[in-house]
C-alpha atoms as a PDB file:
ATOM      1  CA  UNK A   1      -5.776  17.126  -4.912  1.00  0.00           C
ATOM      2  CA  UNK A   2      -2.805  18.261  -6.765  1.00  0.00           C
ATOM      3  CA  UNK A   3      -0.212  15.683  -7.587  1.00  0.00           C
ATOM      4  CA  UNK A   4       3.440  17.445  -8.846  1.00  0.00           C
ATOM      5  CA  UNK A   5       6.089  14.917  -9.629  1.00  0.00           C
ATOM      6  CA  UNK A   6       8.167  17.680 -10.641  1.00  0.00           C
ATOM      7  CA  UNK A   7       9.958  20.273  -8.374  1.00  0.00           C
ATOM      8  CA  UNK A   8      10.301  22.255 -11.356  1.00  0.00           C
ATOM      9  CA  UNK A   9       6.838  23.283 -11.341  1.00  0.00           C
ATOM     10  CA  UNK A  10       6.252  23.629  -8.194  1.00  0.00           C
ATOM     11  CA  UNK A  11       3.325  26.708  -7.146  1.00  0.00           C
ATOM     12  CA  UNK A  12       3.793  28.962  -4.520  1.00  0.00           C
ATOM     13  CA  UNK A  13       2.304  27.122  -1.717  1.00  0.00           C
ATOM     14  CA  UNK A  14      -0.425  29.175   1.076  1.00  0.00           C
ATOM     15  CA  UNK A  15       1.058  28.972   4.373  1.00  0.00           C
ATOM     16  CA  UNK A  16       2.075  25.141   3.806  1.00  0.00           C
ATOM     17  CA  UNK A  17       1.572  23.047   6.420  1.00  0.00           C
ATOM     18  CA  UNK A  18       4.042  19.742   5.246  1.00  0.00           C
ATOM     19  CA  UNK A  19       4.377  16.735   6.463  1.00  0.00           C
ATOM     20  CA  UNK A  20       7.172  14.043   5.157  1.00  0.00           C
ATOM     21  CA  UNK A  21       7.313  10.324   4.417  1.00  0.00           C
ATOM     22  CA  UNK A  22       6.902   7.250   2.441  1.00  0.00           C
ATOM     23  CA  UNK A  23       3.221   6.830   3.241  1.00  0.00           C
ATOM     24  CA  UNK A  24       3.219   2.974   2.114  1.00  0.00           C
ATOM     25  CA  UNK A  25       0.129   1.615   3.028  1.00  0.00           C
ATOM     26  CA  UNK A  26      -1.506   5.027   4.006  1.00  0.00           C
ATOM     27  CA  UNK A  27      -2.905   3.373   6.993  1.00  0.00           C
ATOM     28  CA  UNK A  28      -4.051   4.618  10.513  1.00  0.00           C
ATOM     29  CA  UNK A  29      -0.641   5.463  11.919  1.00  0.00           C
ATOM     30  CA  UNK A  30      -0.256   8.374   9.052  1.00  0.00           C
ATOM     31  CA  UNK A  31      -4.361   9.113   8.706  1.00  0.00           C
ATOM     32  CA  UNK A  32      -3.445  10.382  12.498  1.00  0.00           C
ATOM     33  CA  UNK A  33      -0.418  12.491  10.633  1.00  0.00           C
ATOM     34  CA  UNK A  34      -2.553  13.954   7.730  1.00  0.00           C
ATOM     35  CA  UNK A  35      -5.587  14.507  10.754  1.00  0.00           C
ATOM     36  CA  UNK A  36      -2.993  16.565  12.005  1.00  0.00           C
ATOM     37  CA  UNK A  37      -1.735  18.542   9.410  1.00  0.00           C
ATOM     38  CA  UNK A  38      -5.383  19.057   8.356  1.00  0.00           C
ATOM     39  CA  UNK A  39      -6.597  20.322  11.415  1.00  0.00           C
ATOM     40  CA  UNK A  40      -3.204  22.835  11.453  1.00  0.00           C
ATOM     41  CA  UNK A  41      -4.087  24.287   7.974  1.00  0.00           C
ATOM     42  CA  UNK A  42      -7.723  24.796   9.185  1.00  0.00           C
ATOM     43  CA  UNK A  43      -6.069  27.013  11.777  1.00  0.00           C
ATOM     44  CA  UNK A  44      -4.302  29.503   9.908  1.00  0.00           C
ATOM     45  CA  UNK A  45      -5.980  29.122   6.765  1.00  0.00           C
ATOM     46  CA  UNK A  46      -3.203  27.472   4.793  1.00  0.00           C
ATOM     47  CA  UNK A  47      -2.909  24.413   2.321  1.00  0.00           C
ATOM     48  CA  UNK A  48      -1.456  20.731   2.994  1.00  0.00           C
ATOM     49  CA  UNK A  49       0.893  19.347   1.788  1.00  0.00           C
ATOM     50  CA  UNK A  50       2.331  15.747   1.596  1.00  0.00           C
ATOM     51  CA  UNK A  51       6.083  14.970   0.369  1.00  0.00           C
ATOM     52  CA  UNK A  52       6.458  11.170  -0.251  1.00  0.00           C
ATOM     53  CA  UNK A  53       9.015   9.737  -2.220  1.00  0.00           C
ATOM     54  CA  UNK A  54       9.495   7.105  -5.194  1.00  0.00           C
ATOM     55  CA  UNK A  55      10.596   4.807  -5.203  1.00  0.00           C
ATOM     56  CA  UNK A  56      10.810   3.386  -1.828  1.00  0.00           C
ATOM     57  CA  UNK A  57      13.667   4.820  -0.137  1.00  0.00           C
ATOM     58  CA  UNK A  58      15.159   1.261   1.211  1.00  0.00           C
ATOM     59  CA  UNK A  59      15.154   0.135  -2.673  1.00  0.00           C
ATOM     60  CA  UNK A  60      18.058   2.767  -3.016  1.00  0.00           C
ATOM     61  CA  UNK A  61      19.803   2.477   0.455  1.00  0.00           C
ATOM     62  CA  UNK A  62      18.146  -0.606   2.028  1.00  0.00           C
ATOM     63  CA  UNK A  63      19.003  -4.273   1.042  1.00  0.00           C
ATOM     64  CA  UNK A  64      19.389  -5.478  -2.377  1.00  0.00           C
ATOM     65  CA  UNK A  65      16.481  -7.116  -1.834  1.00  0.00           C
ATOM     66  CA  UNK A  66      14.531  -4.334  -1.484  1.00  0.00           C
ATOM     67  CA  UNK A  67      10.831  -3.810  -0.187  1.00  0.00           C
ATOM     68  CA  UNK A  68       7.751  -5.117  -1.369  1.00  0.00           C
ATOM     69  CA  UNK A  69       5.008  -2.536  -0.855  1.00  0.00           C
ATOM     70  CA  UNK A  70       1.603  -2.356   0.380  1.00  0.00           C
ATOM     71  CA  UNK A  71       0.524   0.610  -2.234  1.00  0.00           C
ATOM     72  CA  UNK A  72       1.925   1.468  -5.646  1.00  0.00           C
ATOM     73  CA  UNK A  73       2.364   4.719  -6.276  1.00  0.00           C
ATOM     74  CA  UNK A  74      -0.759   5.287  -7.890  1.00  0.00           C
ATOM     75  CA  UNK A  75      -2.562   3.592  -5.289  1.00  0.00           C
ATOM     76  CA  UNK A  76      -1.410   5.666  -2.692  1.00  0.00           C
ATOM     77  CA  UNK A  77      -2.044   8.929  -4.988  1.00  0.00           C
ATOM     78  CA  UNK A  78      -5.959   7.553  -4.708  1.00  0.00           C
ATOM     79  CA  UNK A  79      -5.863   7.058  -1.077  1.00  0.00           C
ATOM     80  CA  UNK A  80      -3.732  10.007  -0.329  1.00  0.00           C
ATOM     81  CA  UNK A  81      -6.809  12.063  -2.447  1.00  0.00           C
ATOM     82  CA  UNK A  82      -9.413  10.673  -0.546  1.00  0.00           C
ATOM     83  CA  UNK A  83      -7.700  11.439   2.843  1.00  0.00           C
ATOM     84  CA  UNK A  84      -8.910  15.372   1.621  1.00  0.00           C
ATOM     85  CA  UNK A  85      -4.963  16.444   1.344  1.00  0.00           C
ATOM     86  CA  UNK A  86      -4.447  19.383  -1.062  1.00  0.00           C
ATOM     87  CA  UNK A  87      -1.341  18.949  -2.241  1.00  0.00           C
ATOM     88  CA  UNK A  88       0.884  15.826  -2.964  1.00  0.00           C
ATOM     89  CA  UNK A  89       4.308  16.267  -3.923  1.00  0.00           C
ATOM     90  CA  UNK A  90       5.911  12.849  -5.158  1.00  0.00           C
ATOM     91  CA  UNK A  91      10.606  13.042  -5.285  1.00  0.00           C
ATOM     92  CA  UNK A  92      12.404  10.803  -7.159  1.00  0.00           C
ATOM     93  CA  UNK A  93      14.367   9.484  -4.196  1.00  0.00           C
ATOM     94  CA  UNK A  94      17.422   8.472  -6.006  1.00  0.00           C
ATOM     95  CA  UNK A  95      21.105   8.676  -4.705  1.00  0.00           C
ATOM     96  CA  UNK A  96      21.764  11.808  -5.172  1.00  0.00           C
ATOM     97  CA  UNK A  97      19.183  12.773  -3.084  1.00  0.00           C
ATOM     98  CA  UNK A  98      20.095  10.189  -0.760  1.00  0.00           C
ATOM     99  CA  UNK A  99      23.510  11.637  -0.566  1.00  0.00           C
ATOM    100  CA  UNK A 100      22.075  15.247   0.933  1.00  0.00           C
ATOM    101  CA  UNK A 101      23.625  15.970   3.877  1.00  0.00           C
ATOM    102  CA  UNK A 102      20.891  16.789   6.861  1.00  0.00           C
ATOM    103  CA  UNK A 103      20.873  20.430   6.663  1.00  0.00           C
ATOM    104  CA  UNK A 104      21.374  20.664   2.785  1.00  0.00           C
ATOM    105  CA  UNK A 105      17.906  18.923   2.711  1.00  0.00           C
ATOM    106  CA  UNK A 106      16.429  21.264   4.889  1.00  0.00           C
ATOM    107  CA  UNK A 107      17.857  24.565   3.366  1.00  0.00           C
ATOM    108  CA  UNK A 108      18.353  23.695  -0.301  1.00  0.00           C
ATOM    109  CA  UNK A 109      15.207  21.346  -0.389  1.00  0.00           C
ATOM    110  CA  UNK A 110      12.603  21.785   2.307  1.00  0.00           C
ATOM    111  CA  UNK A 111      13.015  25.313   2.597  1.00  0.00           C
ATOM    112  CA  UNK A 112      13.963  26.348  -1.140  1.00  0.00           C
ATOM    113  CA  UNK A 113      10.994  24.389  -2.339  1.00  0.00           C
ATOM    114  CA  UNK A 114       8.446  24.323  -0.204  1.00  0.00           C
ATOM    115  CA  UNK A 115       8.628  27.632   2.344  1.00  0.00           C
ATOM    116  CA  UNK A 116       6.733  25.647   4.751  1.00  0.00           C
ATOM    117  CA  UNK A 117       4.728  27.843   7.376  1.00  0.00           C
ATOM    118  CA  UNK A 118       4.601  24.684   9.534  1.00  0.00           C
ATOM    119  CA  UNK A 119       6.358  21.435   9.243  1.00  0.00           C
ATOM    120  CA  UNK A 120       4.480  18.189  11.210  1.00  0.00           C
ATOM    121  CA  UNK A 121       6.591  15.152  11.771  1.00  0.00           C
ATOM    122  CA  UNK A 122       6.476  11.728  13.637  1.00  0.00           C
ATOM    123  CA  UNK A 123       8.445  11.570  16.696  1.00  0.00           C
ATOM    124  CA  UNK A 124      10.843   9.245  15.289  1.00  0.00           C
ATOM    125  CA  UNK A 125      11.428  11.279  12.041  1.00  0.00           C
ATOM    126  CA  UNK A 126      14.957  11.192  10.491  1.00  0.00           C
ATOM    127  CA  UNK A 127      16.421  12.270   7.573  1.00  0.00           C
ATOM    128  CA  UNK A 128      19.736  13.411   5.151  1.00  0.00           C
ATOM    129  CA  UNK A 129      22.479  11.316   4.901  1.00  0.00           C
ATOM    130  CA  UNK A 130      22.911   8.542   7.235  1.00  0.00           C
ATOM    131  CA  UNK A 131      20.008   9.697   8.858  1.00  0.00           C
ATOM    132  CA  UNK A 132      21.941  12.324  11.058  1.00  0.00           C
ATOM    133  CA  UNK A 133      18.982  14.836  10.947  1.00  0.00           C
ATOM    134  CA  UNK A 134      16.180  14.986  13.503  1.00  0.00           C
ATOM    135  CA  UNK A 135      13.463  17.206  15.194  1.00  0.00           C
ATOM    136  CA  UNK A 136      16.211  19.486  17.147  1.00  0.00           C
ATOM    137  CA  UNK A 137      17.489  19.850  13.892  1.00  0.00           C
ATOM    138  CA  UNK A 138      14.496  21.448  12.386  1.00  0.00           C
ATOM    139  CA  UNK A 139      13.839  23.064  15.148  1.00  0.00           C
ATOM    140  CA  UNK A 140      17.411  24.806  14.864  1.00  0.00           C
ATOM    141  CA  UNK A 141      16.500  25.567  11.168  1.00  0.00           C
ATOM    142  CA  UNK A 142      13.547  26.723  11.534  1.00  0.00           C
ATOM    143  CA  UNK A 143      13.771  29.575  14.427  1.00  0.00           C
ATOM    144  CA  UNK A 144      16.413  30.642  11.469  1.00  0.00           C
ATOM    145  CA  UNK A 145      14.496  30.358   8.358  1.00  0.00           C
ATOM    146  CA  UNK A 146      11.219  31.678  10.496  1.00  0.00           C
ATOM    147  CA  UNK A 147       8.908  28.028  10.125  1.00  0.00           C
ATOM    148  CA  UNK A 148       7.248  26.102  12.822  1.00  0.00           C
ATOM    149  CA  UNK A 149       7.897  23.157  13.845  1.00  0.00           C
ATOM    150  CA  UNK A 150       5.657  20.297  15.250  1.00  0.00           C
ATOM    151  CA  UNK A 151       6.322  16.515  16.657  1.00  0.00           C
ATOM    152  CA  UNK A 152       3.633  14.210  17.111  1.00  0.00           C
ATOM    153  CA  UNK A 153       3.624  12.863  20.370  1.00  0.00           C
ATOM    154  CA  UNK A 154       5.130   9.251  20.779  1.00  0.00           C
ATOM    155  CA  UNK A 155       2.131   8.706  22.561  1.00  0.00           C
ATOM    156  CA  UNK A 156      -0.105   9.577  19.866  1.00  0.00           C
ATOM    157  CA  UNK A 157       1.424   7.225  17.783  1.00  0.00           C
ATOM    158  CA  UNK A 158       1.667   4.744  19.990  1.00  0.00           C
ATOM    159  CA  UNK A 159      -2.063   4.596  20.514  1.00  0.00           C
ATOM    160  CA  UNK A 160      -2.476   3.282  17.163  1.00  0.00           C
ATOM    161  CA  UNK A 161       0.560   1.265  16.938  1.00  0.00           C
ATOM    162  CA  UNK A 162       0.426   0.949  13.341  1.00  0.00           C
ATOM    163  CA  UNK A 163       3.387   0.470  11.020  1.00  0.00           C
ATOM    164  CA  UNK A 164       3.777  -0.260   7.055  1.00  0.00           C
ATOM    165  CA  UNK A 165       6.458  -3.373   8.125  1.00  0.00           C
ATOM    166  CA  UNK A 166       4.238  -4.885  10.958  1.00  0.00           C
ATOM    167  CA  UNK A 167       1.541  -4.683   8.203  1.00  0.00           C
ATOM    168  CA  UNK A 168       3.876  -6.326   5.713  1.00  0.00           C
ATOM    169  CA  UNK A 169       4.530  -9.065   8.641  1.00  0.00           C
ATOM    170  CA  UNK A 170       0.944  -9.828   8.761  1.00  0.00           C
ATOM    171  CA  UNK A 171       0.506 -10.073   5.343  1.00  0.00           C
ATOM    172  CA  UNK A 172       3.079 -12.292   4.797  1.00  0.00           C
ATOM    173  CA  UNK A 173       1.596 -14.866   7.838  1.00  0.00           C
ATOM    174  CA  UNK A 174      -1.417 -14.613   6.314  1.00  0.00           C
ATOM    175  CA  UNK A 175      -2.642 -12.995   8.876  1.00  0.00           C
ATOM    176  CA  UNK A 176      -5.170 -10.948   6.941  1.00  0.00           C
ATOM    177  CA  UNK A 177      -7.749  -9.751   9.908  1.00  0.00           C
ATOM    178  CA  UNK A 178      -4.774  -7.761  11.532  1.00  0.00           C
ATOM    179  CA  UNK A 179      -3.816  -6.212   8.682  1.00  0.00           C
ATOM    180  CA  UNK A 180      -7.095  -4.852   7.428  1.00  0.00           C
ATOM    181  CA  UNK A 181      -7.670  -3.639  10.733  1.00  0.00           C
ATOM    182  CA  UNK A 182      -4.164  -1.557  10.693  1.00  0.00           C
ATOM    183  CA  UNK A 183      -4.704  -0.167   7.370  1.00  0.00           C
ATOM    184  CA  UNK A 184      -8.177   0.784   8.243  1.00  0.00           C
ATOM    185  CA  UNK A 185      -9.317  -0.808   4.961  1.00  0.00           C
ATOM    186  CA  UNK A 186      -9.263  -4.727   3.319  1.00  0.00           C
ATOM    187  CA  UNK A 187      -6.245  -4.922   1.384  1.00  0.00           C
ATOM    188  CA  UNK A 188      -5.987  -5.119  -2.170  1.00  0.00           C
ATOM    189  CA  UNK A 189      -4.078  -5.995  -5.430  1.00  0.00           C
ATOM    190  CA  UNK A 190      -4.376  -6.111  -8.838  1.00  0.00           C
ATOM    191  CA  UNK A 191      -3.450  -8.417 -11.889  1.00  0.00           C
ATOM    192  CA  UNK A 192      -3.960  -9.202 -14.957  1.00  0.00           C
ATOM    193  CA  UNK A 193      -5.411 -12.610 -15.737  1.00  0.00           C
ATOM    194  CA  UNK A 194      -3.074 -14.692 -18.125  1.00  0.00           C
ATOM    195  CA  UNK A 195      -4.107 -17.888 -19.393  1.00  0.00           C
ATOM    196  CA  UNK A 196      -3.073 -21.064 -16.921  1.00  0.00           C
ATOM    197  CA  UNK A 197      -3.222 -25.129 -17.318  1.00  0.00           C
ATOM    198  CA  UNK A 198      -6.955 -24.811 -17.218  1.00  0.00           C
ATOM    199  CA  UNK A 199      -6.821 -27.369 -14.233  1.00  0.00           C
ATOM    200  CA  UNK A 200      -9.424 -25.752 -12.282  1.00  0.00           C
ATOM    201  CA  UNK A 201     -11.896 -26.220 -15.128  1.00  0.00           C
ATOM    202  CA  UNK A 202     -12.152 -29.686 -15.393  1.00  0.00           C
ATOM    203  CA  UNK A 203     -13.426 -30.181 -11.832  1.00  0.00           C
ATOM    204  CA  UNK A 204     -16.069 -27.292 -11.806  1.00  0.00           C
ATOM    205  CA  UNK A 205     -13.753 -24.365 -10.172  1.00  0.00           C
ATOM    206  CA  UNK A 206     -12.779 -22.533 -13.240  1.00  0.00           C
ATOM    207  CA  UNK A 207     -10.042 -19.796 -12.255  1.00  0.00           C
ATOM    208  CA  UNK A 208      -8.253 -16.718 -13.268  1.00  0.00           C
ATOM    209  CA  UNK A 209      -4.890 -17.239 -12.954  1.00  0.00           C
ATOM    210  CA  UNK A 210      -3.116 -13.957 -12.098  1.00  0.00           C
ATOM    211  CA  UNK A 211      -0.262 -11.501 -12.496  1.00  0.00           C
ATOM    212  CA  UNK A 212       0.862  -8.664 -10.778  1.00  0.00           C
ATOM    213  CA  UNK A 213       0.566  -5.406 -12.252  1.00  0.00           C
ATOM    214  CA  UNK A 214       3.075  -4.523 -10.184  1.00  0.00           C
ATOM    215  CA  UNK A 215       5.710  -6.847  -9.602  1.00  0.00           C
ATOM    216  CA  UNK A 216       6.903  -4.813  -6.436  1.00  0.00           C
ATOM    217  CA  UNK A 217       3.306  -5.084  -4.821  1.00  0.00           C
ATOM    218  CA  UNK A 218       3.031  -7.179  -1.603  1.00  0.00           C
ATOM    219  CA  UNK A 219       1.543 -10.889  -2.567  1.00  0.00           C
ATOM    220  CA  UNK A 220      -0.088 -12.481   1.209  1.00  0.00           C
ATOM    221  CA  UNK A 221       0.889 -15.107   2.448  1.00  0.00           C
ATOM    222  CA  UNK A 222       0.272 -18.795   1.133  1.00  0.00           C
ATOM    223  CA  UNK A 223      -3.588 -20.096   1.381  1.00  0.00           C
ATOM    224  CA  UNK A 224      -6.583 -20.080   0.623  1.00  0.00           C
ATOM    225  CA  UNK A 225      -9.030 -16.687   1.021  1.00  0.00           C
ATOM    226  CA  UNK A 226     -12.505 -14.993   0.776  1.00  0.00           C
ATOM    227  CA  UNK A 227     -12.229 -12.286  -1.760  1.00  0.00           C
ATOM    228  CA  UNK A 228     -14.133  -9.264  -3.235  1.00  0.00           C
ATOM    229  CA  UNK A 229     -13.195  -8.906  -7.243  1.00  0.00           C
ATOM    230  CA  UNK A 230     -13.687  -5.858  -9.367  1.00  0.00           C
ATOM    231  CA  UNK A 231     -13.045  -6.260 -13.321  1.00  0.00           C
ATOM    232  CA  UNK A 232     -11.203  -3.162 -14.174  1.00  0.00           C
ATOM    233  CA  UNK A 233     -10.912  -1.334 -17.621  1.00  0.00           C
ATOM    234  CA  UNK A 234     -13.373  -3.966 -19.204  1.00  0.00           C
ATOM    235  CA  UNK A 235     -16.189  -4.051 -20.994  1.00  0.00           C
ATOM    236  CA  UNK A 236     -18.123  -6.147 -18.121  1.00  0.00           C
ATOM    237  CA  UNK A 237     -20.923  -3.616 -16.571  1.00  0.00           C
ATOM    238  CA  UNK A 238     -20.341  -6.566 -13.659  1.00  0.00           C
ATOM    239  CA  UNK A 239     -19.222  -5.330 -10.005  1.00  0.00           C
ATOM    240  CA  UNK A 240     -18.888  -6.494  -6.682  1.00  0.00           C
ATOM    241  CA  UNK A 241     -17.847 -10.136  -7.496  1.00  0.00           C
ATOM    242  CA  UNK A 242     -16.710 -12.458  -5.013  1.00  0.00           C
ATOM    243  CA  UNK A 243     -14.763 -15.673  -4.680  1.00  0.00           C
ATOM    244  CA  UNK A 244     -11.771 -17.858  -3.443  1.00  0.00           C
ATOM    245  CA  UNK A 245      -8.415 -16.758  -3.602  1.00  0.00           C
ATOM    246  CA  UNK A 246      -5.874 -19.468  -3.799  1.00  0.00           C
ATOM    247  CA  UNK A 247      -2.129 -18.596  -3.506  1.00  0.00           C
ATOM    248  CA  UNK A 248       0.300 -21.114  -3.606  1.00  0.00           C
ATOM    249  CA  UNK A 249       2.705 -23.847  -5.543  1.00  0.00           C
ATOM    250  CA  UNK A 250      -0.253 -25.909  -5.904  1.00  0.00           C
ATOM    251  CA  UNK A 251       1.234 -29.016  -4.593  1.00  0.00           C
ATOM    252  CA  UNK A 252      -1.506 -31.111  -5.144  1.00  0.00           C
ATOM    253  CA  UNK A 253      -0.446 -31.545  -9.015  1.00  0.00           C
ATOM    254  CA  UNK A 254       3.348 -31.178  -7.629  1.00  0.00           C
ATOM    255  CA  UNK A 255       3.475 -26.988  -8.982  1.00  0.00           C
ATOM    256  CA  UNK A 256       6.927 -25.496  -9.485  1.00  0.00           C
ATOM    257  CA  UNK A 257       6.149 -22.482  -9.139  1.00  0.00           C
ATOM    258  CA  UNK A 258       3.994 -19.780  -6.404  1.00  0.00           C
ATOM    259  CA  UNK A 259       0.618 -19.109  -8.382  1.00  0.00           C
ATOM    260  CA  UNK A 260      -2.752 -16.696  -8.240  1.00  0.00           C
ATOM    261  CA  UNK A 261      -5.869 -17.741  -8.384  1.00  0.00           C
ATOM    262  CA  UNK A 262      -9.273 -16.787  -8.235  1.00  0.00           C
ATOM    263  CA  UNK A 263     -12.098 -18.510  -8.647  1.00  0.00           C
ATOM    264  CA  UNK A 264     -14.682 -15.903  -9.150  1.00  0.00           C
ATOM    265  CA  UNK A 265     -18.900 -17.343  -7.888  1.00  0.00           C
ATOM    266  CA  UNK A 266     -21.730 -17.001 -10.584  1.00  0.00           C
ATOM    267  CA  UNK A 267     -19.503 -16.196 -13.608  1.00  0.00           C
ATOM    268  CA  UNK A 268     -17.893 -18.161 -16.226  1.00  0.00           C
ATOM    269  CA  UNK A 269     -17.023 -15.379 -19.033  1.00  0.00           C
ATOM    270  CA  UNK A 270     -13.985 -15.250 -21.100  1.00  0.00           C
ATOM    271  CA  UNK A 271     -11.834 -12.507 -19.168  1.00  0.00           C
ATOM    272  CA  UNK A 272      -8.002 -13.031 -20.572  1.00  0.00           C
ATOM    273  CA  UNK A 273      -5.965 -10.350 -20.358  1.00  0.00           C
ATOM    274  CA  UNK A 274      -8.809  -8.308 -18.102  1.00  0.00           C
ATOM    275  CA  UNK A 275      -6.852  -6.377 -14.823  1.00  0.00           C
ATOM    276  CA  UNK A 276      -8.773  -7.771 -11.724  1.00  0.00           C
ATOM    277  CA  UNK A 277      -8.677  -6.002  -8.637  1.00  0.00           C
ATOM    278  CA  UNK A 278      -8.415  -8.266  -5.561  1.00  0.00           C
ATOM    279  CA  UNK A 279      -9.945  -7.344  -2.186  1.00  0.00           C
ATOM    280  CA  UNK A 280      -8.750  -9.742   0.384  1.00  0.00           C
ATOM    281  CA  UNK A 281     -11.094  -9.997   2.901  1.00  0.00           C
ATOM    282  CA  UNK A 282     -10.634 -13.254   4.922  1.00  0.00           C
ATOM    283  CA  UNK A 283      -7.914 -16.002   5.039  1.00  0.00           C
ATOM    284  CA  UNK A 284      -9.448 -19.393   5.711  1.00  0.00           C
ATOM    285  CA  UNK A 285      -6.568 -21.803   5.573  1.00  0.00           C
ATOM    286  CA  UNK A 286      -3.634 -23.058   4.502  1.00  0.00           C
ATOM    287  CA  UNK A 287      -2.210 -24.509   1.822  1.00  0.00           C
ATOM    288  CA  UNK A 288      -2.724 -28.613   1.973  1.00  0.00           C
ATOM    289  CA  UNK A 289      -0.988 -31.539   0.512  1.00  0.00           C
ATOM    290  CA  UNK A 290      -4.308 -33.611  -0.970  1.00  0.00           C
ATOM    291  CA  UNK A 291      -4.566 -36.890  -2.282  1.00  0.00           C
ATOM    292  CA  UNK A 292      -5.779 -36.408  -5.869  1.00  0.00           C
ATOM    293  CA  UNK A 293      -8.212 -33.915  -8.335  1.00  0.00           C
ATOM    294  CA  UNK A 294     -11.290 -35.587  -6.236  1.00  0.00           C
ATOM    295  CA  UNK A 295      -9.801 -35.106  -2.652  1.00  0.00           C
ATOM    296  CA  UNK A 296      -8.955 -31.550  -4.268  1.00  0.00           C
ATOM    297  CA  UNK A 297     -12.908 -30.748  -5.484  1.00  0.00           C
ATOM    298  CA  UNK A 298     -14.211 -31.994  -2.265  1.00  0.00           C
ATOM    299  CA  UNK A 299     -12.191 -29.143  -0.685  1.00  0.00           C
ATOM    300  CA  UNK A 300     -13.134 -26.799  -2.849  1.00  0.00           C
ATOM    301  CA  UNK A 301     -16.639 -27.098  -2.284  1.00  0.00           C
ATOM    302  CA  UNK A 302     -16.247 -27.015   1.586  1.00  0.00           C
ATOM    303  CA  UNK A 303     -13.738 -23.995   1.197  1.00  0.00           C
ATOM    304  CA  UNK A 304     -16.892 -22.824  -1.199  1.00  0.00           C
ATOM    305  CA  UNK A 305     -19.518 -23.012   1.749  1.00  0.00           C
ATOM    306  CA  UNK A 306     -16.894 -21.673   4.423  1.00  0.00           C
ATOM    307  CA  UNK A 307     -16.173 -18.527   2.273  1.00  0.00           C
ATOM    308  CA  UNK A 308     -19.734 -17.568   1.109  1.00  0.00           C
ATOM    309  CA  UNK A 309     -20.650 -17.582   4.831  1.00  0.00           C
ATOM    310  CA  UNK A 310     -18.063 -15.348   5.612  1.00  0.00           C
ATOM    311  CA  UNK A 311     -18.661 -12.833   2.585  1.00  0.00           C
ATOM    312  CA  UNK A 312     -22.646 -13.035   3.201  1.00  0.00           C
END
């Protein structure tokens, strides 16, 4: 796949056959958008092409708060690849692109850069400034400018019902088993493990305390989970780990503060400053208010039992 993340250097494309969007998450609701645009450059023997932006578009015109996402960028440039797209073209969505009026993005963007053969969108699919631009739009264009134009069906969609903020919603209510079943894979993270208060030690459940590579990256919901852990960049030959995944303020010991922690089965090496990736796979329960370190071990070790049953 080839990734541009500059329109300056932008090729020539073969009959392109673009589609448009943020793409956060990459989960079934676009794989049924990319099967599409696939299947379309099969047809006429043309190329695909994906234009996503970065950053997320309601970080610039959304809520100061922002959106926490379910990929990174370069997570969704792996994903993206192993969809089989040719072609991904990442904008800087920043406010002056924000501020393009409807049909200046489709003349002096869409068309100027990308001379699409065939554009596929979502039935929903909205764009320019205040959103004013719309299928009828680029239908209007396109008769003009001599490019299809294609809509996926509402009811296409709709038989997947998939979304990137009902997957965020999940997430966030710890409701892992829904989410991994929308994204069409187990969700993932990654962090780097930074040295803790060693707490976990000193009653047999030694863990890596983590944090975020990516501070806008989606943390679940508070609990306790059954993970799969990958050591990346690291001089451990060791894969397919598992463990328990505790997030959380840790009130136990009265915490201050929301925490990561893994507790990784069958290994006890040094791995500071190592960048773990996370595969959450199960949540088992919540977080609990317990009456000391002991009451704390003893549901560990049944959180231990529960988890290894679930991963076996």
């Amino acid at each position: 796949m080839n990734v541009y993340k500059d329109l300056t250097t932008l090729p020539e494309f073969n009959k392109a056959v673009v589609t448009i969007g943020t793409f956060d998450g990459v989960h079934l609701g676009h794989q049924q958008i990319i099967q599409q645009i696939k299947q379309e450059a099969a047809a006429i023997g043309g190329e695909t092409v994906i234009m996503t932006f970065h950053p997320h578009p309601r970080n610039i015109v959304g809520d100061a708060s922002g959106v926490k996402l379910l990929t990174t960028l370069e997570e969704k440039i792996k994903l993206l690849e192993q969809q089989g797209i040719d072609n991904l073209v990442v904008v800087d969505f920043n406010e002056a692109f924000a501020s393009l009026t409807a049909e200046e993005y489709v003349k002096d963007f869409l068309y100027a850069k990308f001379n699409p053969h065939t554009l596929i969108i979502g039935y929903d699919h909205k764009f320019g400034k205040g959103r004013t631009g719309d299928y009828h739009l680029l239908e209007i264009f396109g008769k003009a400018l001599n490019f299809t134009v294609k809509e996926i069906p509402q009811q296409l969609i709709d038989a997947v019902t998939v979304s990137s903020t009902q997957i965020r919603k999940a997430l966030l209510h710890s409701d892992i088993s829904n989410a991994n079943k929308l994204l069409g894979y187990d969700y993932f993270f990654e962090g780097t493990v930074i040295k803790g208060d060693q707490l976990g030690r000193t009653i047999g459940y030694p863990t890596a305390n983590l944090q975020l590579t990516n501070e806008d990256k989606l943390v679940p919901g508070d609990g306790v989970y059954a993970v799969k852990v990958q050591i990346r960049n690291s001089k451990f030959e060791i894969r397919n780990l598992t463990g328990m995944m505790y997030i959380g303020s840790r009130p136990v010991v009265n915490g201050k503060r929301r925490v990561i922690e893994v507790n990784i089965f069958d290994f006890d090496e040094d791995i500071y400053d190592e960048i773990l990736q996370v595969e959450v796979k199960h949540y088992t329960r919540g977080d609990m208010q317990l009456n000391g370190l002991q009451a704390l071990k003893d549901q560990l070790a049944k959180d231990k039992l529960t988890i290894q049953s679930l991963l076996a």
